[in-house]
N, C-alpha and C. Protein backbone atom coordinates (compact mmCIF):
# COMPACT_ATOMS: atom_id res chain seq x y z
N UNK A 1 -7.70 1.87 27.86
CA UNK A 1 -8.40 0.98 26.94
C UNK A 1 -9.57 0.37 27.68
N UNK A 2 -10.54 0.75 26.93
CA UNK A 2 -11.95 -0.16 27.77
C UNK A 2 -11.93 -1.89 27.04
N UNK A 3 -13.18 -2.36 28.15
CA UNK A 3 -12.73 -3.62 28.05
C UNK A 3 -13.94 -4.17 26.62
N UNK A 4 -14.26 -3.34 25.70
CA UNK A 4 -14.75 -3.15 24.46
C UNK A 4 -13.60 -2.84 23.35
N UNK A 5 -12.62 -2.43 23.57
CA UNK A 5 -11.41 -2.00 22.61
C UNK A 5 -10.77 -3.51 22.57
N UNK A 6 -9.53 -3.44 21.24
CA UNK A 6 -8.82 -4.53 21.45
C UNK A 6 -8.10 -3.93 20.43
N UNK A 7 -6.93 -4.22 20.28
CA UNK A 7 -5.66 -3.91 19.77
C UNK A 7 -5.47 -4.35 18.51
N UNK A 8 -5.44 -3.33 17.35
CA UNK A 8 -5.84 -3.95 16.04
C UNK A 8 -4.69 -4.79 15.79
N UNK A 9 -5.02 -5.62 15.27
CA UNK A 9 -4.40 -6.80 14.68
C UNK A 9 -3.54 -6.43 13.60
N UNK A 10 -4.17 -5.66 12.60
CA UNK A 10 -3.34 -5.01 11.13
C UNK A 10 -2.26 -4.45 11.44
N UNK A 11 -2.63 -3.59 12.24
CA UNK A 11 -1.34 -2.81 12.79
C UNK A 11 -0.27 -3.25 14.07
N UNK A 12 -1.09 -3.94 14.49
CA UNK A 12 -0.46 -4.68 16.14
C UNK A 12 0.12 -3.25 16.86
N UNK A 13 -1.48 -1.63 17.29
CA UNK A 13 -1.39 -1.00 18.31
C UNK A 13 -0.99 0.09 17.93
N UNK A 14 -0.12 0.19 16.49
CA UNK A 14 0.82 0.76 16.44
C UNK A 14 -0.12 1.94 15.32
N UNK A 15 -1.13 2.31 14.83
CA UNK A 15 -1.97 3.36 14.05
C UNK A 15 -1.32 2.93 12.92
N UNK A 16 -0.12 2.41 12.02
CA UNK A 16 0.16 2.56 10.48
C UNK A 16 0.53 0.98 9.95
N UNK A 17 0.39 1.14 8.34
CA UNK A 17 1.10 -0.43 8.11
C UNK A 17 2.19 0.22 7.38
N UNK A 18 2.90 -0.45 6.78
CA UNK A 18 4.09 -0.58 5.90
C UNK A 18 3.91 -1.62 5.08
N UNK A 19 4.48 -0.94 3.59
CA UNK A 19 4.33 -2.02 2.85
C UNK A 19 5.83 -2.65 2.40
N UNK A 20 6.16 -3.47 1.35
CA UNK A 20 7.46 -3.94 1.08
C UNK A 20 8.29 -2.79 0.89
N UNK A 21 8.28 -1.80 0.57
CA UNK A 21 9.40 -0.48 0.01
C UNK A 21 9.57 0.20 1.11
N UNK A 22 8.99 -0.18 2.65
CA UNK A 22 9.10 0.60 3.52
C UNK A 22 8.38 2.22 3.97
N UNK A 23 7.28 2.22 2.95
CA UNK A 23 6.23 3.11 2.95
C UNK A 23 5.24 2.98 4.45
N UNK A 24 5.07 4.05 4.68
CA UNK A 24 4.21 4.07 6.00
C UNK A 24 2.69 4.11 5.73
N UNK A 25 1.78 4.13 6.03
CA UNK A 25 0.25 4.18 6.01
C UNK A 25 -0.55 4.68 7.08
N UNK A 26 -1.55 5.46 7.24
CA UNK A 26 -2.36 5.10 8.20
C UNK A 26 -3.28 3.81 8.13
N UNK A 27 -3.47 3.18 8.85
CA UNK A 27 -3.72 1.97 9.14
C UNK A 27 -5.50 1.83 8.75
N UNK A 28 -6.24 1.29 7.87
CA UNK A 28 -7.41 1.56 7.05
C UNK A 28 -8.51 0.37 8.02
N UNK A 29 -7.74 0.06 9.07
CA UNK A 29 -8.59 -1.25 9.92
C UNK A 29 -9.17 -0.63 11.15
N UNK A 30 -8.38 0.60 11.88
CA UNK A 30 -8.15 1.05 13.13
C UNK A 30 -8.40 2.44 12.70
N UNK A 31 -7.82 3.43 11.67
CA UNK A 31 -8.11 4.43 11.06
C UNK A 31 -6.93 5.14 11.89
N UNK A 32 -6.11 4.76 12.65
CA UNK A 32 -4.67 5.44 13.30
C UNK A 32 -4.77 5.26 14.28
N UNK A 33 -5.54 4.37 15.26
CA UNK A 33 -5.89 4.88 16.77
C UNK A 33 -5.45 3.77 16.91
N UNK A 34 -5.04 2.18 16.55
CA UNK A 34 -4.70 1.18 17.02
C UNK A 34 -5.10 0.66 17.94
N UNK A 35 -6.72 1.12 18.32
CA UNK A 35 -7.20 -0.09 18.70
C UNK A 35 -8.76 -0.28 18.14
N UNK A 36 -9.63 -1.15 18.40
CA UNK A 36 -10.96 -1.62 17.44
C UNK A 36 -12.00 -1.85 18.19
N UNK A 37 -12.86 -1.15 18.62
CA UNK A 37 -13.85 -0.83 19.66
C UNK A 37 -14.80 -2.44 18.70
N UNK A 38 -15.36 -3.47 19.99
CA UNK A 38 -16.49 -4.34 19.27
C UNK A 38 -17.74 -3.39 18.86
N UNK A 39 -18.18 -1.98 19.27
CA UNK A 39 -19.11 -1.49 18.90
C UNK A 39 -18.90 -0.53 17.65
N UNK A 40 -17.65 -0.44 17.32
CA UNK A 40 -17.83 0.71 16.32
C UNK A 40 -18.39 -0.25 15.01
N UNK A 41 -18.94 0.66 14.31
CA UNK A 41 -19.69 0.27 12.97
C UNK A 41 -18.50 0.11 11.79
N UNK A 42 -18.94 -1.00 11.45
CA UNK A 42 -17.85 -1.73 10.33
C UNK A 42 -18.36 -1.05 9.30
N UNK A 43 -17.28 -0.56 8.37
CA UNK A 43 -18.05 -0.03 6.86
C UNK A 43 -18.13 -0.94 5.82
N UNK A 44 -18.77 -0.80 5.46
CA UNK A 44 -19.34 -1.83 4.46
C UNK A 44 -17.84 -2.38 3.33
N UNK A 45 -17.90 -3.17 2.44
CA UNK A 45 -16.69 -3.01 1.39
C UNK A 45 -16.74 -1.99 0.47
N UNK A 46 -15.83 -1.31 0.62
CA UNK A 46 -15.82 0.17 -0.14
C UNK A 46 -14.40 0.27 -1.25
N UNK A 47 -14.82 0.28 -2.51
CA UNK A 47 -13.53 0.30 -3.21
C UNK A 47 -12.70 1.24 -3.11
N UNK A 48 -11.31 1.28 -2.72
CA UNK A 48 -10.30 2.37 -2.52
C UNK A 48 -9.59 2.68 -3.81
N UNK A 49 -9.50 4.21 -3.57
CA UNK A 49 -8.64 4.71 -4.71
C UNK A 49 -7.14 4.21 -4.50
N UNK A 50 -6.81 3.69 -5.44
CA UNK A 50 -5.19 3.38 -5.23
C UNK A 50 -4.37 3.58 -6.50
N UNK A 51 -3.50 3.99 -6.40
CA UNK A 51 -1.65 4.06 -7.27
C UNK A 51 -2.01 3.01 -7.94
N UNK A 52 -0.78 3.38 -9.28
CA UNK A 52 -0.36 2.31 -9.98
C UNK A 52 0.50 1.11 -9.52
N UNK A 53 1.23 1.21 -8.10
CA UNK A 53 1.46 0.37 -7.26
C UNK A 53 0.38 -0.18 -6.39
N UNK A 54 -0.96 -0.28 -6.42
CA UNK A 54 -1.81 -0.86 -5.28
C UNK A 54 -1.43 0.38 -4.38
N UNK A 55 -1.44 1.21 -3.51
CA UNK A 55 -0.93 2.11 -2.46
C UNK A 55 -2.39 2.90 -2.54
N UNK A 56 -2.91 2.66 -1.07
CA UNK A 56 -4.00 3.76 -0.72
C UNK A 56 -3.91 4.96 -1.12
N UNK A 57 -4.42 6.12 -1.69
CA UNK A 57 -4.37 7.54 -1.89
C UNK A 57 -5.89 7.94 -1.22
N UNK A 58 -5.59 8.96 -0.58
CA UNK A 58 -7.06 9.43 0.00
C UNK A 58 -7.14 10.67 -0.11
């Protein structure tokens, strides 16, 4: 880890979230790599396709 990375927070390192039903994710903060470079380029707010439960689909 360079001293530009830092350990995403969403995920705490770990690349996925989980939601209440115990569903896994790739992690949409870090993109799976679990950690968050200060230089990488933030994307703008981008509306996500999601389920009739809220649940990312990509």
């Amino acid at each position: 880890m360079g001293s530009q990375e830092h350990r995403c927070k969403a995920c705490e390192g770990s690349g996925l979230l989980m939601d209440d039903e115990e569903w896994h994710y790739t992690c949409t903060v870090c993109g799976g790599d679990g950690y968050v470079s200060d230089y990488e380029s933030r994307e703008e707010n981008r509306i996500s396709n999601v389920d009739e439960n809220n649940r990312i689909l990509d």
